[in-house]
C-alpha atoms as a PDB file:
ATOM      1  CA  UNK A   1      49.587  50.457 -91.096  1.00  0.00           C
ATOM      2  CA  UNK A   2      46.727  47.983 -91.823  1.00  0.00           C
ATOM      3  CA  UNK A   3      47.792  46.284 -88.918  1.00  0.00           C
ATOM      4  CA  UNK A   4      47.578  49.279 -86.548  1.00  0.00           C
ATOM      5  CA  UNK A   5      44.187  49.804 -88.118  1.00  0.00           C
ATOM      6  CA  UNK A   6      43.055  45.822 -87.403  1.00  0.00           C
ATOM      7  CA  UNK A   7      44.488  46.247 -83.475  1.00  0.00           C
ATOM      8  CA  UNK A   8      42.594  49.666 -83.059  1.00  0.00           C
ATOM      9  CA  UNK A   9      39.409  48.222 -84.579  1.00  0.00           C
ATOM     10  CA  UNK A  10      39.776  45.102 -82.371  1.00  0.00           C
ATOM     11  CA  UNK A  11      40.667  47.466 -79.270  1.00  0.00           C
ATOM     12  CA  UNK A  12      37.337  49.592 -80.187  1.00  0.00           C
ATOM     13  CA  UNK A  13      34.970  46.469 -80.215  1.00  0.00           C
ATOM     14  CA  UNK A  14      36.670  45.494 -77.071  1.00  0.00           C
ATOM     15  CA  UNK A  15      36.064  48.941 -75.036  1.00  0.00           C
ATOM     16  CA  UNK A  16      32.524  48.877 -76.289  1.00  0.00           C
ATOM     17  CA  UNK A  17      31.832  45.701 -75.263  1.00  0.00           C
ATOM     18  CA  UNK A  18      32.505  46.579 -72.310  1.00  0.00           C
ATOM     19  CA  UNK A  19      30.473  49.320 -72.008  1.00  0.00           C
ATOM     20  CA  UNK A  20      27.834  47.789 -73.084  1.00  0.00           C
ATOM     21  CA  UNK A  21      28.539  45.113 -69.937  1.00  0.00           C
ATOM     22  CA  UNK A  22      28.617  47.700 -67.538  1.00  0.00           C
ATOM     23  CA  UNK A  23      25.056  49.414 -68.958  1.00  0.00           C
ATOM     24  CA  UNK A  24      23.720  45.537 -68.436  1.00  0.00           C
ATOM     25  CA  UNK A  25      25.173  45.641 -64.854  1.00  0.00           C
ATOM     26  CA  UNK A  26      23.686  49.131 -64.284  1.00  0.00           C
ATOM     27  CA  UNK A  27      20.586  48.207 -65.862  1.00  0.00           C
ATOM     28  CA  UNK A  28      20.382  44.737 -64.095  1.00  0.00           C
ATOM     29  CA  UNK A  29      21.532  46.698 -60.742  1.00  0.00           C
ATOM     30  CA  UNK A  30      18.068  48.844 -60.894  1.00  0.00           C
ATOM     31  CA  UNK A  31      15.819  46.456 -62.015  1.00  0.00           C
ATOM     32  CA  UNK A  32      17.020  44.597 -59.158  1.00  0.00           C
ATOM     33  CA  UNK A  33      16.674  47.805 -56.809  1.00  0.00           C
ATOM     34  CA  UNK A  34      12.808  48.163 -57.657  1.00  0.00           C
ATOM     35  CA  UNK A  35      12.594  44.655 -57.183  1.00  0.00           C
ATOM     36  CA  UNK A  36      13.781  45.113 -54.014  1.00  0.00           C
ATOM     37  CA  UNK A  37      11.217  48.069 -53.171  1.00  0.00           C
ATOM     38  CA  UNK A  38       8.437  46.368 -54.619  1.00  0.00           C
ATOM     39  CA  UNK A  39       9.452  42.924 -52.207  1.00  0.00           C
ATOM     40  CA  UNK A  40       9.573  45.631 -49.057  1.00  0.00           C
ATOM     41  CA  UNK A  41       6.388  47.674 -49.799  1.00  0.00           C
ATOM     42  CA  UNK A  42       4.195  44.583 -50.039  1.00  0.00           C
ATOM     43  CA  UNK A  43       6.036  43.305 -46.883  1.00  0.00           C
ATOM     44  CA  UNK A  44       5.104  46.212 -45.230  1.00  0.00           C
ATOM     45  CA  UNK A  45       1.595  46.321 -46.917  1.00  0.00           C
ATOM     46  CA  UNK A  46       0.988  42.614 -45.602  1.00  0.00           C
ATOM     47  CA  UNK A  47       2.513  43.583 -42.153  1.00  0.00           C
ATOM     48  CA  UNK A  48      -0.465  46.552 -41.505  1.00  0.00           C
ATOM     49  CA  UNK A  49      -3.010  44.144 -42.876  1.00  0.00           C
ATOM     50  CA  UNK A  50      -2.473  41.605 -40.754  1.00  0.00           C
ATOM     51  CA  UNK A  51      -2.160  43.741 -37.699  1.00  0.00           C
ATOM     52  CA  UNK A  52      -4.857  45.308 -38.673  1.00  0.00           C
ATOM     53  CA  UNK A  53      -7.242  42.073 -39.639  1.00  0.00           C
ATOM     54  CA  UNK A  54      -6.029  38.829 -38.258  1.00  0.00           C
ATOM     55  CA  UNK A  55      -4.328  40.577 -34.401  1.00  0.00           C
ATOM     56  CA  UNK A  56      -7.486  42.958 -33.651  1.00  0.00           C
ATOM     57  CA  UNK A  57      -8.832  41.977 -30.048  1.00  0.00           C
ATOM     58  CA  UNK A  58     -12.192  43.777 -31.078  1.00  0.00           C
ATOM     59  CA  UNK A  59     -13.880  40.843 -33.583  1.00  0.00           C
ATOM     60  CA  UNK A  60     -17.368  40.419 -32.804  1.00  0.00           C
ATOM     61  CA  UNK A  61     -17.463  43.469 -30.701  1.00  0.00           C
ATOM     62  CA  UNK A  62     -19.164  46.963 -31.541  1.00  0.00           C
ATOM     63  CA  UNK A  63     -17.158  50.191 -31.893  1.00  0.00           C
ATOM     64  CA  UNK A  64     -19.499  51.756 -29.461  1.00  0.00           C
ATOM     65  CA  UNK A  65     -21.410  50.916 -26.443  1.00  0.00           C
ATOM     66  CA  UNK A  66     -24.903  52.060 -25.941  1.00  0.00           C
ATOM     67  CA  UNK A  67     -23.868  54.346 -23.331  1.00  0.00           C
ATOM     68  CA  UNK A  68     -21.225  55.868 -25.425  1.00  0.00           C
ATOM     69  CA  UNK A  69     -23.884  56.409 -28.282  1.00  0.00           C
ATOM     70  CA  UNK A  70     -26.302  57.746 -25.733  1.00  0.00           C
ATOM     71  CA  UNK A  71     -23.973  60.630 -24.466  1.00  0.00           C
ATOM     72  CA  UNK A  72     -23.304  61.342 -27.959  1.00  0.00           C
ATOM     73  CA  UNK A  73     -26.962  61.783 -28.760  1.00  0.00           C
ATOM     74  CA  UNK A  74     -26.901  63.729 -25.545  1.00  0.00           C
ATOM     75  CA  UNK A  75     -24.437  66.065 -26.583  1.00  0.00           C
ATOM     76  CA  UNK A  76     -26.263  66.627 -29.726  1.00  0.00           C
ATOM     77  CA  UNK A  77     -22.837  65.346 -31.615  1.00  0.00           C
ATOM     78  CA  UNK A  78     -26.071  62.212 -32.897  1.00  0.00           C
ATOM     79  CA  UNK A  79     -29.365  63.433 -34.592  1.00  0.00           C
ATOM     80  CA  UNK A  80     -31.936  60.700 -33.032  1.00  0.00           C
ATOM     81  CA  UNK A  81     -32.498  59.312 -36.229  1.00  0.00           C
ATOM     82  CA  UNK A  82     -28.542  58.533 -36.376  1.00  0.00           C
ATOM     83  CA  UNK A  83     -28.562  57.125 -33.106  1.00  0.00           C
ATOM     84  CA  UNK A  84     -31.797  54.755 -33.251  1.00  0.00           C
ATOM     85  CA  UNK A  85     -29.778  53.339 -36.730  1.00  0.00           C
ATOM     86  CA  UNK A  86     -26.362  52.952 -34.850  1.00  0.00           C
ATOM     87  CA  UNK A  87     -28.141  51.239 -31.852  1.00  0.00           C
ATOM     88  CA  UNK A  88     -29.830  49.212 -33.512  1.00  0.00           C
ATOM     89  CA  UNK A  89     -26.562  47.646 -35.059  1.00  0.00           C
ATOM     90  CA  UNK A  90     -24.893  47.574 -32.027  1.00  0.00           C
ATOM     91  CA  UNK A  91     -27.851  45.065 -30.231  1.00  0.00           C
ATOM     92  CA  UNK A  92     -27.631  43.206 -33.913  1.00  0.00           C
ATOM     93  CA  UNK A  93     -23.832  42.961 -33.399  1.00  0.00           C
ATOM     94  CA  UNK A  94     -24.468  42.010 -29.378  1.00  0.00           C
ATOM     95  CA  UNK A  95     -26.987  39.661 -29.553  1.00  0.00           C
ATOM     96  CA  UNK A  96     -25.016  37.472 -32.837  1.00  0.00           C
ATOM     97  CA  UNK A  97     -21.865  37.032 -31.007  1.00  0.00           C
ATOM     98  CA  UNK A  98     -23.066  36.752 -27.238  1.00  0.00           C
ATOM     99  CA  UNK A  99     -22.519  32.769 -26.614  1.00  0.00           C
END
């Protein structure tokens, strides 16, 4: 009987240890998973930056020509004010990267 008891005790231990192997696996499993989404939203983060930053054909350019900020003044989508500021910048931005 005290024998049965010893084999059941030792069989117990057993099954829970390995439980608690699988509950490591799982656990190491998603640890590993957000891992894994952290590595692919900063690779995807890094990916719109640099398209964004290093592959834009538009450095040294303005957003606007004077023309284009003219007709909007025009079309009274500018107040004057606005568009004496704006092209100002733009013959700043034009005359420091003209070579």
């Amino acid at each position: 009987m005290i024998a049965a008891v010893d084999q059941t005790g030792w069989l117990v231990s057993v099954v829970l240890a390995q439980r608690g192997g699988r509950a490591a696996i799982v656990g190491g499993m998603v640890w590993l998973g957000i891992f894994l989404v952290v590595v692919i939203a900063a690779a995807w983060l890094l990916t719109i930056l640099w398209r964004r930053f290093i592959t834009s054909d538009n450095t040294g350019k303005p957003d606007f020509t004077l023309e284009q900020l003219r007709q909007l003044r025009d079309n009274g989508e500018l107040t004057e004010q606005q568009y004496e500021v704006l092209k100002e910048k733009v013959i700043d931005l034009m005359s420091t990267h003209t070579v």
